[in-house]
Protein backbone atom coordinates (compact mmCIF):
# COMPACT_ATOMS: atom_id res chain seq x y z
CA UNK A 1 101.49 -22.76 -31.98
CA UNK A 2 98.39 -24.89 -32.05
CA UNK A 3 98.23 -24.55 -27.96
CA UNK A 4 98.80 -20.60 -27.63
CA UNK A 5 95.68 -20.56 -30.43
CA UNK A 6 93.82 -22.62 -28.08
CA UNK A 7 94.63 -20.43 -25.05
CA UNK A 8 93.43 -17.42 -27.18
CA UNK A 9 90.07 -18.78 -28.36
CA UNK A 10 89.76 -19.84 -24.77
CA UNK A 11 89.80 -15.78 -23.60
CA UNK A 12 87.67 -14.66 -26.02
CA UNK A 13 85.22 -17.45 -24.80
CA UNK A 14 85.14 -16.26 -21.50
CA UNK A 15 87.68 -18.38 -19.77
CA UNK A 16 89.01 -16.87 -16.08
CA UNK A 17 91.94 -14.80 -16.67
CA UNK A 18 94.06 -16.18 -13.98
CA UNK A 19 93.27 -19.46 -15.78
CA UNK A 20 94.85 -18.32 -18.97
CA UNK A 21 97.64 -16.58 -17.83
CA UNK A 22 98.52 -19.53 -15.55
CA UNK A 23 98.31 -22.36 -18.82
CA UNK A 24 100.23 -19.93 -20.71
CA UNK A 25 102.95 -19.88 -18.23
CA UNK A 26 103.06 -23.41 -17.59
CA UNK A 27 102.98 -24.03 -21.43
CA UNK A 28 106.48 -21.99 -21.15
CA UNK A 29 108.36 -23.45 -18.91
CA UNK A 30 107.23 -27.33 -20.30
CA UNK A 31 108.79 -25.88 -22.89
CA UNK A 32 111.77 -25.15 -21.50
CA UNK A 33 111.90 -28.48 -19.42
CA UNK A 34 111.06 -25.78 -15.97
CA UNK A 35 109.56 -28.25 -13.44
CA UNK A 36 106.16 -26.54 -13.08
CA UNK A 37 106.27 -26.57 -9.18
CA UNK A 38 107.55 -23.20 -10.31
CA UNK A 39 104.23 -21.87 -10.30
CA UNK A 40 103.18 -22.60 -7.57
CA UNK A 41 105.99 -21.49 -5.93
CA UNK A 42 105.32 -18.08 -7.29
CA UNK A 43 102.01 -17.73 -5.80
CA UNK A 44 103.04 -19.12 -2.20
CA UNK A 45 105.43 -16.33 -2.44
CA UNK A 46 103.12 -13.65 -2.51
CA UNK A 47 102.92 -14.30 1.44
CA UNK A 48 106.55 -13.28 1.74
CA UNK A 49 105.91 -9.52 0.74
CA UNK A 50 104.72 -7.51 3.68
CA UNK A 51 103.60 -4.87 1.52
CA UNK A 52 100.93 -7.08 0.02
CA UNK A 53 99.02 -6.75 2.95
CA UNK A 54 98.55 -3.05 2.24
CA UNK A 55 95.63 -4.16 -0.67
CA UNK A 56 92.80 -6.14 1.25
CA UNK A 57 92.93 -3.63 4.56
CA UNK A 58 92.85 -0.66 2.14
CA UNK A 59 90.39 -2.37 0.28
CA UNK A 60 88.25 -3.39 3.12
CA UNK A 61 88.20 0.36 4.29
CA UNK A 62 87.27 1.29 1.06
CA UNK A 63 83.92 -0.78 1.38
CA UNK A 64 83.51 -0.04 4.52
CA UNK A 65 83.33 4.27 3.44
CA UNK A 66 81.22 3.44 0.70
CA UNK A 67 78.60 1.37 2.80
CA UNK A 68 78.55 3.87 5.43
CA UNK A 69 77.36 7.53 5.06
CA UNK A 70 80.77 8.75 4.72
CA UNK A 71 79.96 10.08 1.06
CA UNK A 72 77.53 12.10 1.71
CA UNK A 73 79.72 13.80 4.47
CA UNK A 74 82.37 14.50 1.85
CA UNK A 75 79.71 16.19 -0.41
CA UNK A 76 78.52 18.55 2.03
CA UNK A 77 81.83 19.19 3.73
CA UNK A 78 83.27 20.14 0.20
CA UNK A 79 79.92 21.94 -0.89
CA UNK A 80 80.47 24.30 2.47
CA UNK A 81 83.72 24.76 1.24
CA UNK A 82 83.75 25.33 -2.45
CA UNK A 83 79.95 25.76 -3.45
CA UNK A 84 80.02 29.08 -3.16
CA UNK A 85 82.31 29.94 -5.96
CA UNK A 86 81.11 30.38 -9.70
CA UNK A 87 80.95 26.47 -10.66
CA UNK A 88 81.26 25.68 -7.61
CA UNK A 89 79.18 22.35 -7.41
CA UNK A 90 81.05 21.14 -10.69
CA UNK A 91 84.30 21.38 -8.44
CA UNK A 92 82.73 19.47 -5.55
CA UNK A 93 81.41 17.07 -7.90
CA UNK A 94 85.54 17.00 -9.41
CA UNK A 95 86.80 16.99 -5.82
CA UNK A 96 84.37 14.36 -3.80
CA UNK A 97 84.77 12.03 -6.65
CA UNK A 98 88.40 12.07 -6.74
CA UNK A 99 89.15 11.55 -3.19
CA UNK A 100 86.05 8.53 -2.78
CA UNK A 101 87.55 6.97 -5.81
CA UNK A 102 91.39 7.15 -4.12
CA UNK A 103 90.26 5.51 -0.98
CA UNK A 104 87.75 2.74 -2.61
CA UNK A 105 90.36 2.22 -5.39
CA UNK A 106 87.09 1.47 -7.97
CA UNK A 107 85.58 4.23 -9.94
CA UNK A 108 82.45 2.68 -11.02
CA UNK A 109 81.82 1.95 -7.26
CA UNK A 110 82.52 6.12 -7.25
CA UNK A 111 79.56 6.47 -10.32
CA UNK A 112 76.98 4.47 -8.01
CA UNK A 113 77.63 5.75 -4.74
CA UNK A 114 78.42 9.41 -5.81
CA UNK A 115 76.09 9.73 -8.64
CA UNK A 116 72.95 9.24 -6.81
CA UNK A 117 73.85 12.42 -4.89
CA UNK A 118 75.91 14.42 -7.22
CA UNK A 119 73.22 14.07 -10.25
CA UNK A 120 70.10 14.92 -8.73
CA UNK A 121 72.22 17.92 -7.38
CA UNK A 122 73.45 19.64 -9.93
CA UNK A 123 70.58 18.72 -12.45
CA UNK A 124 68.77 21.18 -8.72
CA UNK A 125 70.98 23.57 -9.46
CA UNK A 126 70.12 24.29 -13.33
CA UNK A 127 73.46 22.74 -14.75
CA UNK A 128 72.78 21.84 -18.13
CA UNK A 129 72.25 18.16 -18.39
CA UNK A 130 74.28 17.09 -20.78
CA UNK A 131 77.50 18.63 -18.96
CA UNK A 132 76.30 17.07 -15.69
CA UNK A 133 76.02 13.89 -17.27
CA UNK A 134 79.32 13.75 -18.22
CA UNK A 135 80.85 15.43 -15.67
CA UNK A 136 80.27 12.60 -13.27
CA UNK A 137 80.92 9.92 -15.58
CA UNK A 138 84.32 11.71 -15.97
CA UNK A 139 84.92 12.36 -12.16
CA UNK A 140 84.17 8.46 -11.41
CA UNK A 141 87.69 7.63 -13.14
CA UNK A 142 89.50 10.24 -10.96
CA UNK A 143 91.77 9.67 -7.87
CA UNK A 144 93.33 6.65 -9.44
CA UNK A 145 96.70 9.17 -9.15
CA UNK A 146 95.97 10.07 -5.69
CA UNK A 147 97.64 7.87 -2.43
CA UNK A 148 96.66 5.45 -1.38
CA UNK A 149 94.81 4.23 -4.31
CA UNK A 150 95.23 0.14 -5.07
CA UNK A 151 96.46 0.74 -8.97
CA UNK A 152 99.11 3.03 -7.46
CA UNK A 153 100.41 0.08 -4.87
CA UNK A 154 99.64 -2.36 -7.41
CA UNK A 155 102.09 -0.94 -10.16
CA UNK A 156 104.79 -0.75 -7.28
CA UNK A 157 104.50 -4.74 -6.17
CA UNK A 158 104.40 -5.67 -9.79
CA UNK A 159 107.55 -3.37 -10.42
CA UNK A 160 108.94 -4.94 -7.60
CA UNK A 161 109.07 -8.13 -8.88
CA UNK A 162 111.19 -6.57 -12.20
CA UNK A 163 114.70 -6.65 -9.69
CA UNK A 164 115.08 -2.93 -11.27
CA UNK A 165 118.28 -1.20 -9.72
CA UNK A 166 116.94 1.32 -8.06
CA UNK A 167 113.51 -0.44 -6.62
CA UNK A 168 110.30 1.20 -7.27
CA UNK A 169 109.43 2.53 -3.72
CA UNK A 170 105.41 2.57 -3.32
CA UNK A 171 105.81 6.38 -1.38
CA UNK A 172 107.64 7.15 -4.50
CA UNK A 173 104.58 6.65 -6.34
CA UNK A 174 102.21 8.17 -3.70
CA UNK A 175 104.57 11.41 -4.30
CA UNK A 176 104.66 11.38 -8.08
CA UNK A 177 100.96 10.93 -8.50
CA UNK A 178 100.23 13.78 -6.43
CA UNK A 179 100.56 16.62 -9.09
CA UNK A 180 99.52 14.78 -12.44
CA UNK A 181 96.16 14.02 -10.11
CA UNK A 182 95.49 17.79 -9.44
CA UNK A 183 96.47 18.75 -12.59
CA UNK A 184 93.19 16.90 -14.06
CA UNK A 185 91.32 18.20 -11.58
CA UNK A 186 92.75 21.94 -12.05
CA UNK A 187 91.96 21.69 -15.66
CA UNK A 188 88.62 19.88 -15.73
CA UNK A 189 87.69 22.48 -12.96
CA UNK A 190 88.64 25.19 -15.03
CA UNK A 191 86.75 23.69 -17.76
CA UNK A 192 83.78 23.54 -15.72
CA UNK A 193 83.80 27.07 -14.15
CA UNK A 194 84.23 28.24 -17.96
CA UNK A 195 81.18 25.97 -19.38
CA UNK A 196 78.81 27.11 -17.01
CA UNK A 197 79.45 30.59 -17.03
CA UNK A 198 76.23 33.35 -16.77
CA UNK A 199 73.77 29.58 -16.93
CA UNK A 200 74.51 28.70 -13.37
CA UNK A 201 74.18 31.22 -10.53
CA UNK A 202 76.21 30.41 -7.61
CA UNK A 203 73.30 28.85 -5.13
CA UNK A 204 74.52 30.35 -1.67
CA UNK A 205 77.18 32.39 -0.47
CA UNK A 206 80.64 31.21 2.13
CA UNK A 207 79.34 30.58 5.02
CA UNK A 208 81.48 30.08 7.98
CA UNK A 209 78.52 28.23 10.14
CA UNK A 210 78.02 25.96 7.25
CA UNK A 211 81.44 25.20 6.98
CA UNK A 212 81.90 24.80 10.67
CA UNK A 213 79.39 22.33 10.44
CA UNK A 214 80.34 20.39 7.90
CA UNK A 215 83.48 19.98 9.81
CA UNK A 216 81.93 19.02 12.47
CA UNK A 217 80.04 16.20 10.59
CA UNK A 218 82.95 14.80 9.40
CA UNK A 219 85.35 15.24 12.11
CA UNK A 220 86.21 11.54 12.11
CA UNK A 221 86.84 11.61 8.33
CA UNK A 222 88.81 14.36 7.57
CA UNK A 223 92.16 12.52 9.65
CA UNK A 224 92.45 9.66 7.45
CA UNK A 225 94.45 11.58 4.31
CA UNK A 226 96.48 12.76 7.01
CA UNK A 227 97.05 9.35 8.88
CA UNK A 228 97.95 7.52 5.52
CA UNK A 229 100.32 10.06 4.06
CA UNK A 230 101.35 11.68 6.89
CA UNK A 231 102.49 7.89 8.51
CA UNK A 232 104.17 7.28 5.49
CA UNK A 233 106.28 10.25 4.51
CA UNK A 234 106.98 10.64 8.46
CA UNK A 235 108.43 7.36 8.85
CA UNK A 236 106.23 6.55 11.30
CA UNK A 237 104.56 3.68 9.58
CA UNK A 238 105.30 1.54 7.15
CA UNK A 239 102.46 1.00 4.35
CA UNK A 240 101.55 -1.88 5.31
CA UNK A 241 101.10 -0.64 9.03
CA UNK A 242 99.44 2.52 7.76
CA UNK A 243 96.97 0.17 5.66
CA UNK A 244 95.94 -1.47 8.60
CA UNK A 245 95.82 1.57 11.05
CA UNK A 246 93.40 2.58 8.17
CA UNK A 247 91.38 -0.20 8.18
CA UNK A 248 90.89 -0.48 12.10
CA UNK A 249 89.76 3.33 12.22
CA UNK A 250 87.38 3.33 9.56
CA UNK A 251 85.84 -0.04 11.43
CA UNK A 252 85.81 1.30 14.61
CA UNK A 253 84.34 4.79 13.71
CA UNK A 254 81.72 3.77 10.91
CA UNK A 255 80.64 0.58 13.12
CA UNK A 256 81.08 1.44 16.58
CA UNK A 257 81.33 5.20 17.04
CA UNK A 258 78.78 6.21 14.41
CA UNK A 259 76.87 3.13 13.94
CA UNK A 260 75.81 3.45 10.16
CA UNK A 261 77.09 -0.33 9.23
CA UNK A 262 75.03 -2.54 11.62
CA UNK A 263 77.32 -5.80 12.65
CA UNK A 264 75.06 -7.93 10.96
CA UNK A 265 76.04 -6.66 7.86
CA UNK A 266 79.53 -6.55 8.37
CA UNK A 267 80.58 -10.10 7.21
CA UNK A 268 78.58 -9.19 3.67
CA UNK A 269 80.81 -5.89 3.73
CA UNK A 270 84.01 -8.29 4.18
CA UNK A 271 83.05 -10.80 1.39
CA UNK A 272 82.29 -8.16 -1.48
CA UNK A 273 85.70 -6.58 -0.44
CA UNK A 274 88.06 -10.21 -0.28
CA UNK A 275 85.95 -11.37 -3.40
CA UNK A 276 87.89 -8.22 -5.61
CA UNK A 277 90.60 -8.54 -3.58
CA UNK A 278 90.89 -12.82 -4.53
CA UNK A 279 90.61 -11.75 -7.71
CA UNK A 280 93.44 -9.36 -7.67
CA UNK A 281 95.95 -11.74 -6.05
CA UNK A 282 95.30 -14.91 -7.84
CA UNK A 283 95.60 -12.94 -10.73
CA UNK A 284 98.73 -11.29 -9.56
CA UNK A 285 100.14 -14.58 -8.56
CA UNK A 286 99.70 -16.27 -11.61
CA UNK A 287 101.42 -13.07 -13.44
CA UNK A 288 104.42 -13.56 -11.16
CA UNK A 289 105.18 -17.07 -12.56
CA UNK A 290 104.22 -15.41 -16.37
CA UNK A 291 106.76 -12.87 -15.48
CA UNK A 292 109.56 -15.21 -14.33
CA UNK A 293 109.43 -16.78 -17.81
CA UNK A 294 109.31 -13.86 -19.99
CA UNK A 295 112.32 -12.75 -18.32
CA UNK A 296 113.89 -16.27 -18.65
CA UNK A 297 113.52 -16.34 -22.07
CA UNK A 298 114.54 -12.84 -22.67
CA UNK A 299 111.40 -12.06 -24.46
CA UNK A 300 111.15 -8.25 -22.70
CA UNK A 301 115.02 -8.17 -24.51
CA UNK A 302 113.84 -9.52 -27.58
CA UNK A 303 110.62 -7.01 -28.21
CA UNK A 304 112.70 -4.32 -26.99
CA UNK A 305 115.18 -5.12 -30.01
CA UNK A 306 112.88 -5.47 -32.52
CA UNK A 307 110.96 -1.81 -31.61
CA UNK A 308 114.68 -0.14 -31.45
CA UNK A 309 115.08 -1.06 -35.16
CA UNK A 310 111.96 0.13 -36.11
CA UNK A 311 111.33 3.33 -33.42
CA UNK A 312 114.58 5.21 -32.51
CA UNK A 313 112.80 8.10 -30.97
CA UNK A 314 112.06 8.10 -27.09
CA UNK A 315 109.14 10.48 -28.22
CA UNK A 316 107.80 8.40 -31.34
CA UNK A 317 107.37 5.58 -28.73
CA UNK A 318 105.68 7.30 -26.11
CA UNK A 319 103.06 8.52 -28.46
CA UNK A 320 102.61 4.31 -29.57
CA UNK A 321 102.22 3.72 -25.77
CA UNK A 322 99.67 6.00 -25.00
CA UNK A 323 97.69 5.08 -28.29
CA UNK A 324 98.71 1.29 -26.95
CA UNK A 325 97.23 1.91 -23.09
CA UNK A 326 94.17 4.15 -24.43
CA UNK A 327 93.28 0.99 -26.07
CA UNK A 328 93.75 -1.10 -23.02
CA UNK A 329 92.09 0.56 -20.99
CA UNK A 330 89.01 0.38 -22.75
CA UNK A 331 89.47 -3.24 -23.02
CA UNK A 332 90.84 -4.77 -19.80
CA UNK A 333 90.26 -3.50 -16.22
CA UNK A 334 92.74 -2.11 -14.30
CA UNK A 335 94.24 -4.73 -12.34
CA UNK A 336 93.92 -7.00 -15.02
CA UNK A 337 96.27 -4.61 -17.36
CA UNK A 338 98.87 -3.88 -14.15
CA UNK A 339 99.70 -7.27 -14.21
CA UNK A 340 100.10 -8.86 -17.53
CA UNK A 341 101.27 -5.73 -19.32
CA UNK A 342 103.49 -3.80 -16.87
CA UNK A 343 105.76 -6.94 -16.70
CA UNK A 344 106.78 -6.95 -20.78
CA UNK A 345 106.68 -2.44 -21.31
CA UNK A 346 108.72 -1.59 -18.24
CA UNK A 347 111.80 -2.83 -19.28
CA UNK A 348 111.13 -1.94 -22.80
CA UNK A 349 110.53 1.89 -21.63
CA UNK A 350 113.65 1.80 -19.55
CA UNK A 351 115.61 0.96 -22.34
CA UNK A 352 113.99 4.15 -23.85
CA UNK A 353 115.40 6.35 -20.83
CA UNK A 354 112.05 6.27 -19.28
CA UNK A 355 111.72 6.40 -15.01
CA UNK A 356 109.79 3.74 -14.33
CA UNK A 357 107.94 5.81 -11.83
CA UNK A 358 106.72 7.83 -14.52
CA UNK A 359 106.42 4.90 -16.60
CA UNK A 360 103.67 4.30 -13.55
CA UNK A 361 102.25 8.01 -13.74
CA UNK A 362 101.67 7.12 -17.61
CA UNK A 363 100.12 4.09 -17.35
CA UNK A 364 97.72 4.80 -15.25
CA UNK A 365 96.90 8.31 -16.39
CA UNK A 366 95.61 6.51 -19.46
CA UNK A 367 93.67 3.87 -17.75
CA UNK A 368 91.60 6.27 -16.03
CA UNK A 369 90.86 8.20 -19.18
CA UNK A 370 90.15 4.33 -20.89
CA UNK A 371 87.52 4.24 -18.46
CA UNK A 372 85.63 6.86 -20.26
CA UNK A 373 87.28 6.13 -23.75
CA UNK A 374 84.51 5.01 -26.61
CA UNK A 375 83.15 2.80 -27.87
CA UNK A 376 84.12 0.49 -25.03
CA UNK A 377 84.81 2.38 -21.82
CA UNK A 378 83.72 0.42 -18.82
CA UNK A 379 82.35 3.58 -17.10
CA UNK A 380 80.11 5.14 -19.69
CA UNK A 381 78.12 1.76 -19.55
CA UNK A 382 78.14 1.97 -15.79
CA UNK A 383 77.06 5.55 -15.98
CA UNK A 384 74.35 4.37 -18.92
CA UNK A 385 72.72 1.98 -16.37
CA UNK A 386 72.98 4.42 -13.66
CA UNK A 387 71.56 7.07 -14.84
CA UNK A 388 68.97 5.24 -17.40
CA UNK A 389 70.40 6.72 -20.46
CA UNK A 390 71.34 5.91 -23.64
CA UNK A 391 75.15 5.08 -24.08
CA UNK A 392 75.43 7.42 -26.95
CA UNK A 393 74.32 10.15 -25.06
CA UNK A 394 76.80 9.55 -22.19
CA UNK A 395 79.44 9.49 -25.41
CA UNK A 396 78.50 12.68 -26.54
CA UNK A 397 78.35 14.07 -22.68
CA UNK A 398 81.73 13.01 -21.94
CA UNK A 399 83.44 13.92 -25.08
CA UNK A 400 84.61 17.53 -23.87
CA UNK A 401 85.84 16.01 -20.68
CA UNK A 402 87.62 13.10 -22.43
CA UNK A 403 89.79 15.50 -24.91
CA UNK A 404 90.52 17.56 -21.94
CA UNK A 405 91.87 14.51 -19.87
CA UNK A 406 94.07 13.69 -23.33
CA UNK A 407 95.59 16.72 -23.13
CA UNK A 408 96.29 15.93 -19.51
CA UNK A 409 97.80 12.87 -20.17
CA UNK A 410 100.29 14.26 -23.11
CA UNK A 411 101.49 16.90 -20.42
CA UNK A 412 102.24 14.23 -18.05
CA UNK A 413 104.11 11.81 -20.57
CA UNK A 414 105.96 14.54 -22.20
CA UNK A 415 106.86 16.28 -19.03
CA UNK A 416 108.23 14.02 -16.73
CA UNK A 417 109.30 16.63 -14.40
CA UNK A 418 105.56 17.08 -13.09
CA UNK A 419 105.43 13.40 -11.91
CA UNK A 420 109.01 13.51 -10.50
CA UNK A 421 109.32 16.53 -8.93
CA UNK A 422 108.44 15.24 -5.51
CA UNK A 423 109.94 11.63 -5.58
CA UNK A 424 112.70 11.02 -3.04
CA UNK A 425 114.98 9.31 -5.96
């Protein structure tokens, strides 16, 4: 008892979280008399799972987008698009957030790069403050549903790892994301279009020059979506294989066709992107071994147990998990949650009937809206520093947004049809 206190006042001091996770899971198995080679055998085997190599290229294209121009192509190609309609910059602000943050797999990165362009815009275009304010802080947490998005693969490896009959396939996830994603945006759209109605005059008409234009400008863009899912649900390529056909065409068209990320700059590009991407799979590593003993000593069994006698309802226990995850994800990042707390709920919710691909949908539904959750959400600090405001005005900006995302999330834990509905199995 005395140790796990120790390894708990070492967290809260500050200690690496691989570190912990790692002492607490050799402090298991010396308990059990496990030679602790274990461990390291865990983390070697990362190498043996092709599909792990899907997270540093996608990663490493990610950067690469957000270093180049690239956003600022996406803003104007979705302005020429949808600026014309009542609202219409709200919705490009919804819909250039959510696809940067899918491909850079970050939304605070989405906050920084977007912001400085979305902000100034809208703020232009006589949107009241307060709603623009939060309406990016909201839209930096989008696209965490939407392919090919690390959490997404993430959840699928660590899933993986559970030996679940069937698997969790990673395209099964890319497909059931898909419609809980653009239901958030549908609804905080709608939202939008309603809030700014008779205050905000639409700035400029459709205009099929514009829009050809825009096109134009981001001709090499506009194929990755379709290289990604289109390799994937075709067959064509594997995710790994697509990850890396990613990575190679974002490098050769942002550094060599267009030029924006000078090679001297490119080894700084690659460092910031394998320095999150360390993080992630030392982390993960470490979580593997944590996982091998909690199953080992039955301890997902055991907690499952004692919730059955006190929670008999399927619904009752949904509601505790999504109080549960809010309250995560205002507390741990992403990756950091994925891998120490997907491992003990999965097989607790499939003894509660629920898919684990929707278990997925759920989880990280609720992380993205912990990003904005207060008192603690990561992004309304992000958005405080950006923006050089006071963190309890970005609270009160983001409060509409936030209630509407709730209501997103209870629709897409209480119908799991709407994350299913396109999965394969």
């Amino acid at each position: 008892m005395s140790a796990s206190l120790l390894l708990v006042l070492a967290a809260l001091a500050g200690a690496p979280l691989f570190a912990v996770i790692a002492a607490s899971a050799m402090l298991g198995f010396a308990r059990e008399d496990v030679d602790l080679s274990v461990v390291a055998i865990e983390i070697y085997r990362l190498a043996e799972m092709p599909v792990l190599l899907a997270i540093p290229l996608f990663t490493f294209a990610g950067y690469l987008l957000g270093e180049s121009q690239a956003p600022g192509r996406l803003v104007r190609l979705t302005h020429a698009l949808l600026g014309w309609l009542s609202g219409g910059l709200a919705i490009v602000s919804l819909a250039a957030c959510a696809l940067f943050t899918a491909f850079t797999g970050a939304s605070g990165v989405t906050i920084v790069a977007l912001g400085a362009l979305l902000y100034p815009a809208l703020k232009e275009a006589h949107y009241p403050d307060r709603f623009s304010l939060g309406l990016i802080t909201t839209s930096g947490s989008l696209g965490l549903l939407f392919a090919p998005a690390l959490p997404l693969i993430l959840y699928g490896v660590v899933a993986q790892q559970m030996n679940l009959d069937p698997p969790v396939k990673i395209d099964d996830l890319f497909a059931a994301g898909l419609l809980p994603g653009l239901l958030m945006v549908v609804l905080l759209s709608v939202y939008s279009i309603w809030r700014v109605r008779g205050e905000v005059r639409t700035s400029s008409e459709f205009s099929f020059a514009e829009a050809g234009r825009a096109l134009r400008e981001s001709a090499w863009e506009i194929p990755l979506p379709l290289v990604v899912l289109g390799g994937i649900y075709s067959g064509f390529f594997a995710l790994s294989e697509a990850a890396a056909v990613t990575a190679l065409y974002v490098l050769v068209v942002e550094v060599g066709i267009r030029r924006e990320i000078p090679l001297k700059k490119l080894p700084s590009v690659m460092r910031e992107s394998m320095v999150l991407v360390g993080a992630i799979l030392i982390i993960l590593g470490v979580s593997l071994a944590s996982t091998n003993y909690l199953i080992d000593a039955e301890v997902p069994t055991q907690l499952f147990e004692l919730i059955r006698e006190r929670i008999q309802s399927k619904l009752t226990f949904l509601i505790l998990l999504n109080i549960f995850l809010l309250v995560l994800g205002m507390m741990l990042d992403i990756f950091s949650a994925l891998v120490i707390v997907v491992p003990i709920i999965l097989p607790i919710a499939i003894g509660y009937g629920i898919h684990p691909v929707h278990l997925g949908i759920i989880f990280l539904a609720n992380m993205q809206i912990g990003y904005i959750t207060p008192p603690v959400g990561m992004n309304l600090f992000i958005s405080s520093y950006r923006f050089d405001r006071s963190v309890l005005d970005v609270y009160r900006a983001t409060v509409p947004f936030f209630l509407i995302l709730l209501f997103a999330v209870l629709v897409i834990t209480y119908w799991p049809g709407l994350s299913l509905f396109l999965v394969s199995s």
